[in-house]
PDB file of N, CA and C in Angstrom:
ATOM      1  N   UNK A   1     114.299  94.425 115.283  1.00  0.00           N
ATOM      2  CA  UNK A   1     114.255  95.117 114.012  1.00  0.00           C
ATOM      3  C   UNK A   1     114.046  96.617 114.231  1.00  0.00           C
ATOM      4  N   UNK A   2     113.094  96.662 114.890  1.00  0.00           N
ATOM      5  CA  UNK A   2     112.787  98.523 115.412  1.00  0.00           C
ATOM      6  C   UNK A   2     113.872  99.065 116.044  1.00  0.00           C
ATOM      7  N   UNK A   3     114.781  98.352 116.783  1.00  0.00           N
ATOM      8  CA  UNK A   3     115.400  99.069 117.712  1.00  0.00           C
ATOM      9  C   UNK A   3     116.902  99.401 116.207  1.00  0.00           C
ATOM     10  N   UNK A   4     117.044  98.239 115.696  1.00  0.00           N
ATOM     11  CA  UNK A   4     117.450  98.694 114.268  1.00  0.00           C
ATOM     12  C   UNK A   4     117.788 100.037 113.802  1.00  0.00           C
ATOM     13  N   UNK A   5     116.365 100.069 113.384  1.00  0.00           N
ATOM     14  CA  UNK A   5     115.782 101.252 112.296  1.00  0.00           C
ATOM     15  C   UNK A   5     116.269 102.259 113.185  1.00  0.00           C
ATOM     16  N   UNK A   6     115.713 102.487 114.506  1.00  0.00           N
ATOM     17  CA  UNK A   6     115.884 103.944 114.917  1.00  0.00           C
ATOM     18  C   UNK A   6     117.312 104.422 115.618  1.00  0.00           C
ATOM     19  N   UNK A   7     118.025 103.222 115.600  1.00  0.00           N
ATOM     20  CA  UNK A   7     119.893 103.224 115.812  1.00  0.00           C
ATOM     21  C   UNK A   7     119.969 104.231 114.120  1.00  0.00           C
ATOM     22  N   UNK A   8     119.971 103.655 112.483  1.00  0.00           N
ATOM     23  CA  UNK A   8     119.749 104.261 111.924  1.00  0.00           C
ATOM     24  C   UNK A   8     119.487 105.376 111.498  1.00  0.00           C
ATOM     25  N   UNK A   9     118.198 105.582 112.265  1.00  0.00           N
ATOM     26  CA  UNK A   9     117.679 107.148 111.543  1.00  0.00           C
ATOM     27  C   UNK A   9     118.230 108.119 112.500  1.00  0.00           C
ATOM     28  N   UNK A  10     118.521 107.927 113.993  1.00  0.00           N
ATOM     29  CA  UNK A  10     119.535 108.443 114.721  1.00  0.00           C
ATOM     30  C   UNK A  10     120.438 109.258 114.130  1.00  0.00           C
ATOM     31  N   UNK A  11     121.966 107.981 113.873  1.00  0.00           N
ATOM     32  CA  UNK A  11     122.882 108.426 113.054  1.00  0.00           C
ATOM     33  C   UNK A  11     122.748 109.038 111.828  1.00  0.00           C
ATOM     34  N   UNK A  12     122.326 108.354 110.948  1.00  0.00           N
ATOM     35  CA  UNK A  12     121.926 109.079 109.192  1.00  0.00           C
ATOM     36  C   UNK A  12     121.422 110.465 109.003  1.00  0.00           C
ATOM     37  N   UNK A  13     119.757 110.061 109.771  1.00  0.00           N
ATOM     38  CA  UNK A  13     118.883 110.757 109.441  1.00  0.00           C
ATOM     39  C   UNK A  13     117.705 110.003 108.671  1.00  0.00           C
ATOM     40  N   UNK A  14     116.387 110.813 108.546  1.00  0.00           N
ATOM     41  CA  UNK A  14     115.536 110.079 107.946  1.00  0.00           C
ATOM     42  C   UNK A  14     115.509 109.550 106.517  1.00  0.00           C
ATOM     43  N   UNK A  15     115.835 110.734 106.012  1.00  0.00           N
ATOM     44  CA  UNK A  15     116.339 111.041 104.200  1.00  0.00           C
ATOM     45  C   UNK A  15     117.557 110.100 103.365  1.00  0.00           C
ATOM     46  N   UNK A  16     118.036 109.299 104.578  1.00  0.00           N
ATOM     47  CA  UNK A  16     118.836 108.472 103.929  1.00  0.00           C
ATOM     48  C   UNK A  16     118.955 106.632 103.449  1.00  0.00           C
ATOM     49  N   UNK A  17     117.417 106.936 103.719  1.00  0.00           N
ATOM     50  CA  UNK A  17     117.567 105.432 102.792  1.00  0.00           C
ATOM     51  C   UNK A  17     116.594 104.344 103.452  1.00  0.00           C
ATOM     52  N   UNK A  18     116.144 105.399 104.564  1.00  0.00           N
ATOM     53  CA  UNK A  18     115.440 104.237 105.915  1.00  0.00           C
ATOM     54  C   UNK A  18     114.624 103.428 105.215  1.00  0.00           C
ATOM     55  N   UNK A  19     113.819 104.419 104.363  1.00  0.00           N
ATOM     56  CA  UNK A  19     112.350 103.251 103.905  1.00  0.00           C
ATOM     57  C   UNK A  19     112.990 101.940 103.001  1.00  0.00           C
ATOM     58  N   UNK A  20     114.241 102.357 102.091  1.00  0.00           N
ATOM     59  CA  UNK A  20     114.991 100.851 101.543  1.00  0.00           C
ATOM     60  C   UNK A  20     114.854  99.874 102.491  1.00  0.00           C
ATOM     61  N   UNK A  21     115.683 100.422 103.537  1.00  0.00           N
ATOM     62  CA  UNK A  21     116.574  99.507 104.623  1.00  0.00           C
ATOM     63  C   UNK A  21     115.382  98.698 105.516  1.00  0.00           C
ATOM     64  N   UNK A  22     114.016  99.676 105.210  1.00  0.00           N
ATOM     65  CA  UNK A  22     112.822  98.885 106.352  1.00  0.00           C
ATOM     66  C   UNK A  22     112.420  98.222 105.027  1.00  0.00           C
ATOM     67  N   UNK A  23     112.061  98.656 103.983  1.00  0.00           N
ATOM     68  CA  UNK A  23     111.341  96.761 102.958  1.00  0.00           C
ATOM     69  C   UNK A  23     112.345  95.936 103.018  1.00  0.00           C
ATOM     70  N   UNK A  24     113.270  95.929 102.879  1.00  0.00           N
ATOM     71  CA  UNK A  24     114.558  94.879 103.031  1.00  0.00           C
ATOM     72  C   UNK A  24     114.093  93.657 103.771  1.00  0.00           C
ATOM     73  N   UNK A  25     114.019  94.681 105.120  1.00  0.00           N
ATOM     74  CA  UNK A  25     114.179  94.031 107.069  1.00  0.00           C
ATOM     75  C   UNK A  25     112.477  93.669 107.022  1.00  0.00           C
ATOM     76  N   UNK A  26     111.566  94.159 106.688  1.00  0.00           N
ATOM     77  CA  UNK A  26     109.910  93.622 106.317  1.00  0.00           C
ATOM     78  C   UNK A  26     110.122  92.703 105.538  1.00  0.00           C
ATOM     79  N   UNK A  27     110.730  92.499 104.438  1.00  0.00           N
ATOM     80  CA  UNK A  27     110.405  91.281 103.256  1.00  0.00           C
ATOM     81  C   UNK A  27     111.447  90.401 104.188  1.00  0.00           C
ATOM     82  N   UNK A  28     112.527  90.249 104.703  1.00  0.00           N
ATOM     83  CA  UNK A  28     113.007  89.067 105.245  1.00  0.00           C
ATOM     84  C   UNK A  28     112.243  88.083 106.429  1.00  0.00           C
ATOM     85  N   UNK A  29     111.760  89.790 107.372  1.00  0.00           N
ATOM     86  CA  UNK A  29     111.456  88.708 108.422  1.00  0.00           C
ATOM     87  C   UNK A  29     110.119  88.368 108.211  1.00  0.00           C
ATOM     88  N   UNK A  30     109.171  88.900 107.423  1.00  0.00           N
ATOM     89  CA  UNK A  30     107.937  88.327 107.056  1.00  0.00           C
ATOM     90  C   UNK A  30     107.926  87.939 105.391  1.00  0.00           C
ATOM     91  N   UNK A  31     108.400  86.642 104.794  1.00  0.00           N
ATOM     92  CA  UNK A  31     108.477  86.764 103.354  1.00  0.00           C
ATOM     93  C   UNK A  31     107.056  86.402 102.701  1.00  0.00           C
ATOM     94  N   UNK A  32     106.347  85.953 103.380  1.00  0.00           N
ATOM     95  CA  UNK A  32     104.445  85.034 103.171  1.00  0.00           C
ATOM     96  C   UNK A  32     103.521  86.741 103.014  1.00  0.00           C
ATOM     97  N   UNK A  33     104.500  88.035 103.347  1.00  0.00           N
ATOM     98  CA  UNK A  33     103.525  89.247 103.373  1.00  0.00           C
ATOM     99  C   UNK A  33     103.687  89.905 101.626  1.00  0.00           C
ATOM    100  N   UNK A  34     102.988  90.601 101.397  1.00  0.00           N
ATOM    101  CA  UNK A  34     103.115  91.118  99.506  1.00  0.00           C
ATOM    102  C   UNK A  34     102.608  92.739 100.142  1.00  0.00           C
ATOM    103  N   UNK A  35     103.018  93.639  99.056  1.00  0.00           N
ATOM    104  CA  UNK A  35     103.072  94.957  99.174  1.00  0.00           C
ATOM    105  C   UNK A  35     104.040  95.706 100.452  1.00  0.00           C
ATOM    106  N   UNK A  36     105.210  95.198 100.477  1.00  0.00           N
ATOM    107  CA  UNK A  36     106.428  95.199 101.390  1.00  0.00           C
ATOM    108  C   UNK A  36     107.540  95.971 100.692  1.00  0.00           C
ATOM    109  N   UNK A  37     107.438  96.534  99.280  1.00  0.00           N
ATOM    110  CA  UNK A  37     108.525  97.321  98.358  1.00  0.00           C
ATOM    111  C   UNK A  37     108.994  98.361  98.967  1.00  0.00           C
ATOM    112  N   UNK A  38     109.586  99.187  98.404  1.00  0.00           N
ATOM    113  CA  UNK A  38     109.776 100.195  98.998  1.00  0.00           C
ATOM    114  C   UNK A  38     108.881 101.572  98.487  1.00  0.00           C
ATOM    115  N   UNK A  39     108.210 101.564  97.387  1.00  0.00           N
ATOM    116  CA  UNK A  39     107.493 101.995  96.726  1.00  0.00           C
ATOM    117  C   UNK A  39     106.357 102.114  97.441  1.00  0.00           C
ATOM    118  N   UNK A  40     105.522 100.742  97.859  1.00  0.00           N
ATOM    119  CA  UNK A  40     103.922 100.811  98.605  1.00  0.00           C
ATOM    120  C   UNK A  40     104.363 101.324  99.490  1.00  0.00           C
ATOM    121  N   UNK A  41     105.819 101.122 100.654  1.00  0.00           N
ATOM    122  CA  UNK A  41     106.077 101.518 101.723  1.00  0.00           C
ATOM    123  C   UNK A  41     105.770 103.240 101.410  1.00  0.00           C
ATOM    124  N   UNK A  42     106.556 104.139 100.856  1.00  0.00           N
ATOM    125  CA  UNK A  42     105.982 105.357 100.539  1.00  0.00           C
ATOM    126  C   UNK A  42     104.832 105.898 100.306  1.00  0.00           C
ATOM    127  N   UNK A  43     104.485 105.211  99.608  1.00  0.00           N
ATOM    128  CA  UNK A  43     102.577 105.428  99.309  1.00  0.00           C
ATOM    129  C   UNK A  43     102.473 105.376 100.501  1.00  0.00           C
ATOM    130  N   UNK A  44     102.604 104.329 101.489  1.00  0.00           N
ATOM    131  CA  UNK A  44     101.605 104.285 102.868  1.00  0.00           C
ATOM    132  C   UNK A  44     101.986 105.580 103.923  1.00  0.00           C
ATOM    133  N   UNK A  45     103.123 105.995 103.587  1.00  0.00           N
ATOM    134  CA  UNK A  45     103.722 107.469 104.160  1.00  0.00           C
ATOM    135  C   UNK A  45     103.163 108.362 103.808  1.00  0.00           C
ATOM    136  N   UNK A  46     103.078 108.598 102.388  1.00  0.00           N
ATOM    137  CA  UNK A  46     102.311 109.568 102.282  1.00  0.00           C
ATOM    138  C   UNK A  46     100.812 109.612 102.805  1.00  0.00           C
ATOM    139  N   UNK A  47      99.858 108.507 102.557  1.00  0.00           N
ATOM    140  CA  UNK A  47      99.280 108.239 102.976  1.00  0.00           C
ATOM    141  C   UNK A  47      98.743 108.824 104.446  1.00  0.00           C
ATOM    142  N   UNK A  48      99.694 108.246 105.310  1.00  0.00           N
ATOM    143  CA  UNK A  48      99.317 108.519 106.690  1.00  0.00           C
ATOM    144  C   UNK A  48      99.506 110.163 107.175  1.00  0.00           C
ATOM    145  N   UNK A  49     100.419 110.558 106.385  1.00  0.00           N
ATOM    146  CA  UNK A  49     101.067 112.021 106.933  1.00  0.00           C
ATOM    147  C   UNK A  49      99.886 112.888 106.611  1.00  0.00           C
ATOM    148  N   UNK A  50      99.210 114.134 107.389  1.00  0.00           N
ATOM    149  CA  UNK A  50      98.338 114.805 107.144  1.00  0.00           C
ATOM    150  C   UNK A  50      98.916 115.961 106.159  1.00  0.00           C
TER     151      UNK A  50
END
C-alpha cells in the first residue's frame, strides 16, 4: 500500500488527491477501523504539522 502512495505522490504530487486515494486504500484494507475519511485524515495532518 505505501509503496503505492509514494509511486503516486512521485508522479502527481502531493496536492492531488493523495489523502482521497489513502482513506480509500485505509478503509479497504482495514474495514473493522472508524475515523478513516478523508476529512479526520486531514484533521490528523493538520494536527501533526507544526
Amino acid at each position: 500500500m505505501l509503496k503505492t502512495h509514494a509511486w503516486r505522490v512521485k508522479r502527481r504530487g502531493m496536492g492531488h488527491g493523495v489523502i482521497d486515494w489513502l482513506a480509500v486504500d485505509l478503509r479497504r484494507d482495514f474495514p473493522e477501523m472508524t475515523g478513516l475519511s478523508p476529512r479526520n485524515l486531514k484533521y490528523m495532518r493538520a494536527f501533526s504539522v507544526p
